[in-house]
Structures are given as C-alpha cells and as structure tokens.
N, C-alpha and C. Protein backbone atom coordinates (compact mmCIF):
# COMPACT_ATOMS: atom_id res chain seq x y z
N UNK A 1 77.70 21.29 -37.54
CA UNK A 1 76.57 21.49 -38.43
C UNK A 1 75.42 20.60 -37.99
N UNK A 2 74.14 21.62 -38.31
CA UNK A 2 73.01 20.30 -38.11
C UNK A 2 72.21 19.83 -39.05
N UNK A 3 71.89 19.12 -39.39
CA UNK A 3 70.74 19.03 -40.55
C UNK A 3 68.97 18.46 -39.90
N UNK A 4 68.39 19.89 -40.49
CA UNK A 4 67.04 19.69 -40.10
C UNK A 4 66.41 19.78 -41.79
N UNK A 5 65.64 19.16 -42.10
CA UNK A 5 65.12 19.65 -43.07
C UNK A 5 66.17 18.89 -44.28
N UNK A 6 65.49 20.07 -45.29
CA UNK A 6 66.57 19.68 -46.50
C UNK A 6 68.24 19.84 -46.31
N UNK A 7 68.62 20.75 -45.89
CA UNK A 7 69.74 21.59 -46.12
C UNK A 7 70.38 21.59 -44.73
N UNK A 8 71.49 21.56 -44.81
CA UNK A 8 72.43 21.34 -43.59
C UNK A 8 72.91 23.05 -42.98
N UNK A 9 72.63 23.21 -41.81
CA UNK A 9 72.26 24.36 -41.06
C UNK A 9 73.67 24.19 -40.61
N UNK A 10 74.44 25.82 -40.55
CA UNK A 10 75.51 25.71 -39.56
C UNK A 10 75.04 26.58 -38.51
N UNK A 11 75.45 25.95 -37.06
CA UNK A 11 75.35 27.24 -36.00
C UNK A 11 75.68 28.45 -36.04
N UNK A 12 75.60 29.41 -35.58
CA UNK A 12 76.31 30.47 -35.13
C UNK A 12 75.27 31.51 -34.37
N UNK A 13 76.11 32.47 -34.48
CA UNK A 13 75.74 33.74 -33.02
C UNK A 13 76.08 35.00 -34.03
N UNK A 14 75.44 35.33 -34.91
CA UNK A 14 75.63 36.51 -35.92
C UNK A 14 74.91 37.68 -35.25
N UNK A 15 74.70 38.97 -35.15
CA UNK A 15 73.74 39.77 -35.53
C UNK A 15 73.35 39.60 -36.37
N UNK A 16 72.04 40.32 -36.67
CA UNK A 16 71.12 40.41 -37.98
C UNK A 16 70.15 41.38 -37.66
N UNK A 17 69.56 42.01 -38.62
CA UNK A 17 68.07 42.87 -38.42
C UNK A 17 67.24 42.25 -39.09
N UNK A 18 65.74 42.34 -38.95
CA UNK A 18 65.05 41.44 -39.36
C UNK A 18 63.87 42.94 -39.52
N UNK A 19 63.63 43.29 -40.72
CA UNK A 19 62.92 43.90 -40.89
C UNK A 19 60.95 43.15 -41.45
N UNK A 20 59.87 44.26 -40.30
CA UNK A 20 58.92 43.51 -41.06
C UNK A 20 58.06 44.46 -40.65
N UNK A 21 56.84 44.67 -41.82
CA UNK A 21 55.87 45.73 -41.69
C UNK A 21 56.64 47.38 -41.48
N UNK A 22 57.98 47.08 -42.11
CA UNK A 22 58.48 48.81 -42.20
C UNK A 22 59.25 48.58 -40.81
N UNK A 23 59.47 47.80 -39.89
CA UNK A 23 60.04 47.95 -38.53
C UNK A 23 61.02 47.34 -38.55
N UNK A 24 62.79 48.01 -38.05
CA UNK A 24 63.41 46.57 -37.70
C UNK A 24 63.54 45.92 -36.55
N UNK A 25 64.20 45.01 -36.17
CA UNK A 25 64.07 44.41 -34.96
C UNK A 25 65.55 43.90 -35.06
N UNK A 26 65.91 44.23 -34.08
CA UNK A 26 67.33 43.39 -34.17
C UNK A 26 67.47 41.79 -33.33
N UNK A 27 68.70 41.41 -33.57
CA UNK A 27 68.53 39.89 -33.23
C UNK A 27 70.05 39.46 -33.62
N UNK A 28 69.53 37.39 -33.69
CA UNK A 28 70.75 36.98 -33.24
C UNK A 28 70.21 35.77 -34.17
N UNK A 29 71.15 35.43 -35.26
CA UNK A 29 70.92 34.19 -35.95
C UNK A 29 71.37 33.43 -35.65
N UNK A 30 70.58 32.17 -34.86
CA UNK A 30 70.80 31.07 -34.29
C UNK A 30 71.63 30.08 -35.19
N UNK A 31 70.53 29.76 -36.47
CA UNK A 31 71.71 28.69 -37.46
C UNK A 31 70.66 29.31 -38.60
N UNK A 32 71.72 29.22 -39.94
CA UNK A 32 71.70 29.87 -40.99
C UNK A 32 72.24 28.31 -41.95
N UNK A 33 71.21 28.02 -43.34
CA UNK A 33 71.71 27.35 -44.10
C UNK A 33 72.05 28.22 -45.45
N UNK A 34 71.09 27.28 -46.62
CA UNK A 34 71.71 28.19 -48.37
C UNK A 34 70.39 28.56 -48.35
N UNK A 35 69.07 28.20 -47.77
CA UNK A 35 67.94 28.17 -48.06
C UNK A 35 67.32 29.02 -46.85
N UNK A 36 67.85 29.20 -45.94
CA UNK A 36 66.98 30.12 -44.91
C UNK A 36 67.40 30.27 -43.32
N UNK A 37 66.99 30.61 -42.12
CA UNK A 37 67.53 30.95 -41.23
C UNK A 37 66.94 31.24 -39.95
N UNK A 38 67.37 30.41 -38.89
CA UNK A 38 66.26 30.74 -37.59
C UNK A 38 66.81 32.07 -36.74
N UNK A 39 66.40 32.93 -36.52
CA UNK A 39 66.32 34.77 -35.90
C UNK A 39 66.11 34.31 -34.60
N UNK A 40 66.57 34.49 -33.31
CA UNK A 40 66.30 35.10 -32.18
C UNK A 40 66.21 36.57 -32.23
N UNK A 41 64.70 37.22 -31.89
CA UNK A 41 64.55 38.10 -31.40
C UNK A 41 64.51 38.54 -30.35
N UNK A 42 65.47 39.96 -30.30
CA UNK A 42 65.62 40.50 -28.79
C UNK A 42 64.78 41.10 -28.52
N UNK A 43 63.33 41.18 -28.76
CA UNK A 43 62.44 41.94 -28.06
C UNK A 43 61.33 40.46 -28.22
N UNK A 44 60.29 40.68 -28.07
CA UNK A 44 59.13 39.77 -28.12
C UNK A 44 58.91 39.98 -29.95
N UNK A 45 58.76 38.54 -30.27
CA UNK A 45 58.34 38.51 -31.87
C UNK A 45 57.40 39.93 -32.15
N UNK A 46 57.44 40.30 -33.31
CA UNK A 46 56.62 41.51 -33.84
C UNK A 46 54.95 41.10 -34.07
N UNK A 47 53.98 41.57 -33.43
CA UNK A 47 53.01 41.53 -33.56
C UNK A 47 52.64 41.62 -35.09
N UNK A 48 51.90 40.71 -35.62
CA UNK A 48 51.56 40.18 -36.96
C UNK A 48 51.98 39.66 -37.34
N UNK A 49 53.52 38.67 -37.30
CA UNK A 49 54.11 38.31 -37.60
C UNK A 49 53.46 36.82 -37.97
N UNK A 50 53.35 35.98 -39.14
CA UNK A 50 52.81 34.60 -38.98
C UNK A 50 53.16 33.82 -39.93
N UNK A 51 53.47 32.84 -40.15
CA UNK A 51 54.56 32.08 -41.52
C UNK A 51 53.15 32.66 -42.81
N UNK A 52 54.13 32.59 -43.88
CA UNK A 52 53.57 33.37 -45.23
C UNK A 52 53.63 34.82 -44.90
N UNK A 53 54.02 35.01 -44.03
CA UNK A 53 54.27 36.58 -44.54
C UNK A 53 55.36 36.80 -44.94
N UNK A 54 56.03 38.38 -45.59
CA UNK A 54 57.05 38.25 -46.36
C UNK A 54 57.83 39.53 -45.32
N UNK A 55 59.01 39.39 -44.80
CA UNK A 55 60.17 40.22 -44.72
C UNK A 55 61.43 40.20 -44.91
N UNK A 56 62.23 40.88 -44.34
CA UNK A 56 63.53 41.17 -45.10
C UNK A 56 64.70 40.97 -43.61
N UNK A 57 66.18 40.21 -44.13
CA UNK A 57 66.92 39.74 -42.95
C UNK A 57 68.34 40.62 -43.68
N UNK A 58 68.57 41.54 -42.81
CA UNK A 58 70.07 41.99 -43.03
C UNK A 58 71.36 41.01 -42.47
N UNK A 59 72.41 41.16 -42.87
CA UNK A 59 73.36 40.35 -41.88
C UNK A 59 74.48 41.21 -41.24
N UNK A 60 73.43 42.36 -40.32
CA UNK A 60 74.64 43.06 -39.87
C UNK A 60 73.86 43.89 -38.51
N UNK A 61 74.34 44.34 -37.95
CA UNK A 61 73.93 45.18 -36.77
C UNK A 61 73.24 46.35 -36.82
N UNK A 62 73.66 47.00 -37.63
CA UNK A 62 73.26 48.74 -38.01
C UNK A 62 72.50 48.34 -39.64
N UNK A 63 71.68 48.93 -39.40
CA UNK A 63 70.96 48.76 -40.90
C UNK A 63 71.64 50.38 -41.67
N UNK A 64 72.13 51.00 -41.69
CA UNK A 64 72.67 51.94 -42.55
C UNK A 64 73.78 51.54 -43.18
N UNK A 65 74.22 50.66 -42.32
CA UNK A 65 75.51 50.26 -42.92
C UNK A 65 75.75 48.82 -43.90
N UNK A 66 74.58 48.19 -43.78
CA UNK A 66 74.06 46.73 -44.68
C UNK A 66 74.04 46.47 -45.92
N UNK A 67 75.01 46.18 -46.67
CA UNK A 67 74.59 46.66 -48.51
C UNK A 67 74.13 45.46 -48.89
N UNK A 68 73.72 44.37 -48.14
CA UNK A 68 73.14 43.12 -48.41
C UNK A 68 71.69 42.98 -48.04
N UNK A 69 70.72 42.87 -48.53
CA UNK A 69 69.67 42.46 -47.85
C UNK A 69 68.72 41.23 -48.45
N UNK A 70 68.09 40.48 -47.56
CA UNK A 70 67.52 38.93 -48.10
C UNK A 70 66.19 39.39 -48.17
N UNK A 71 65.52 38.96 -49.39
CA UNK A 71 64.19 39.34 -48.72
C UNK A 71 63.94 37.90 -48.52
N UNK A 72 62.68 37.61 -47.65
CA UNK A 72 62.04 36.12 -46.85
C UNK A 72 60.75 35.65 -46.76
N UNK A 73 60.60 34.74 -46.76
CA UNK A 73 59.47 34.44 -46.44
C UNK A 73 58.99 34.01 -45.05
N UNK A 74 58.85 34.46 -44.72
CA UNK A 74 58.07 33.47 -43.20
C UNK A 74 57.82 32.15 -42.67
N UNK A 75 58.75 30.95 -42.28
CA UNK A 75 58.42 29.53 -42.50
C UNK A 75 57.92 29.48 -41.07
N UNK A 76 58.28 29.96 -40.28
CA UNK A 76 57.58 29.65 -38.49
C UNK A 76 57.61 30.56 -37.38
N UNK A 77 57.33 30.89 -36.56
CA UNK A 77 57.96 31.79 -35.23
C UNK A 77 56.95 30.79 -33.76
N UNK A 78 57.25 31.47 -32.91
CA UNK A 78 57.47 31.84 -31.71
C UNK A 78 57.63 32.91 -30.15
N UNK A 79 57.72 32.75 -29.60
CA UNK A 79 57.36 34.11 -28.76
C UNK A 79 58.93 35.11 -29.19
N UNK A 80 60.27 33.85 -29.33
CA UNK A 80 61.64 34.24 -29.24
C UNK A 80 62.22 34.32 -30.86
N UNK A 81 61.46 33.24 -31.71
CA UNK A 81 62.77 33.31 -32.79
C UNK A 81 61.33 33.20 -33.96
N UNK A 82 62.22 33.23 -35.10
CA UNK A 82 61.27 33.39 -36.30
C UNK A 82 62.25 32.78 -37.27
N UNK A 83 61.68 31.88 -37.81
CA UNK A 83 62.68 30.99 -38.85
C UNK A 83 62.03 31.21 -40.43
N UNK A 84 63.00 32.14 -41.23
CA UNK A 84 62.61 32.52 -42.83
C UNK A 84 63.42 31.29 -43.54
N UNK A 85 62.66 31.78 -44.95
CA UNK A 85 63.21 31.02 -45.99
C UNK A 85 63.62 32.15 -46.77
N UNK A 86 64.80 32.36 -47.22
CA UNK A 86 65.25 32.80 -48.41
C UNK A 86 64.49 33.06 -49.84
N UNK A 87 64.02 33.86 -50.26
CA UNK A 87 63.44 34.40 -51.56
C UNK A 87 64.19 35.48 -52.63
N UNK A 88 64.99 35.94 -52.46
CA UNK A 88 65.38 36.90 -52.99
C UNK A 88 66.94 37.63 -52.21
N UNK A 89 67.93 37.88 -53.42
CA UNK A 89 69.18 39.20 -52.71
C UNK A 89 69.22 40.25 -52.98
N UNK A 90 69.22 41.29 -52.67
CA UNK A 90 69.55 42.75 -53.04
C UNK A 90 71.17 43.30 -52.28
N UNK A 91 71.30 43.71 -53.09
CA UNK A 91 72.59 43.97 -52.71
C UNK A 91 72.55 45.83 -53.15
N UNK A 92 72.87 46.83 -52.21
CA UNK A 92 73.01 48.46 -52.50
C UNK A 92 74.75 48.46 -52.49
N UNK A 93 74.62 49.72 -53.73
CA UNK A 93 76.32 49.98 -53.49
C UNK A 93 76.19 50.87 -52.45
C-alpha cells in the first residue's frame, strides 16, 4: 500500500472504463483508495479532459456487462493517466 494524500492507496492492475463526454475509454487502474483512483489510459487522455470536470469509472472491461458505476470528479491528468475522486455509486440490476 501507498499513502499519498489522505487515504491509503492500494496498487493494482484492474481494468476499468472511464467514461467522459458520452465516450468510453478503456484502461488500467494503477492504485485505487475509498476516496478515488489513478486510470492509465490506453489511448492518449480524451481531449477536454481537465480536473473539475465530471465523469464516470466502471470497474470492469466491457461496459455492458458493469452493474457498478462511480460517478467522479476530475482531480488531475496527464498525457497517460487521469486521477478521479469518487462522488457518487450507481449500481444497475
């Protein structure tokens, strides 16, 4: 585990989709705490993308198949990763 910030981050190598402006993007969650989560994106960050904006982080590969979804806030990015904060769960049956 690492602790940056408030909250103690564990590593890992998850998939995830990272939906924003209606698009998803798939990816790779670097480290994930209770409060939020740094995204490697496999393509180049999404154009518009800029902390305060708001999107949404699945924790799964296929978005059809996701009955969890986070919505986020935007705390930072980069050309590679984009680090949210946690705002909200939705959960679909």
């Amino acid at each position: 585990m690492e602790n940056k910030g408030q909250s103690f981050r564990i590593l890992c190598d998850a998939v995830c989709i990272l939906n924003f402006a209606g698009r998803n993007y798939k990816g790779v969650i670097v480290n994930i705490s209770l409060t939020g989560a740094l995204i490697r994106i496999d393509a180049n960050a999404p154009e518009g993308i800029k902390p305060g904006g708001e999107c949404s982080l699945m924790l799964c590969g296929d978005a059809e198949e996701c009955p969890i979804k986070y919505k986020c806030k935007i705390i930072r990015t980069d050309a590679k990763c984009v680090g949210v904060q946690f705002s909200e769960l939705s959960c679909f049956p």
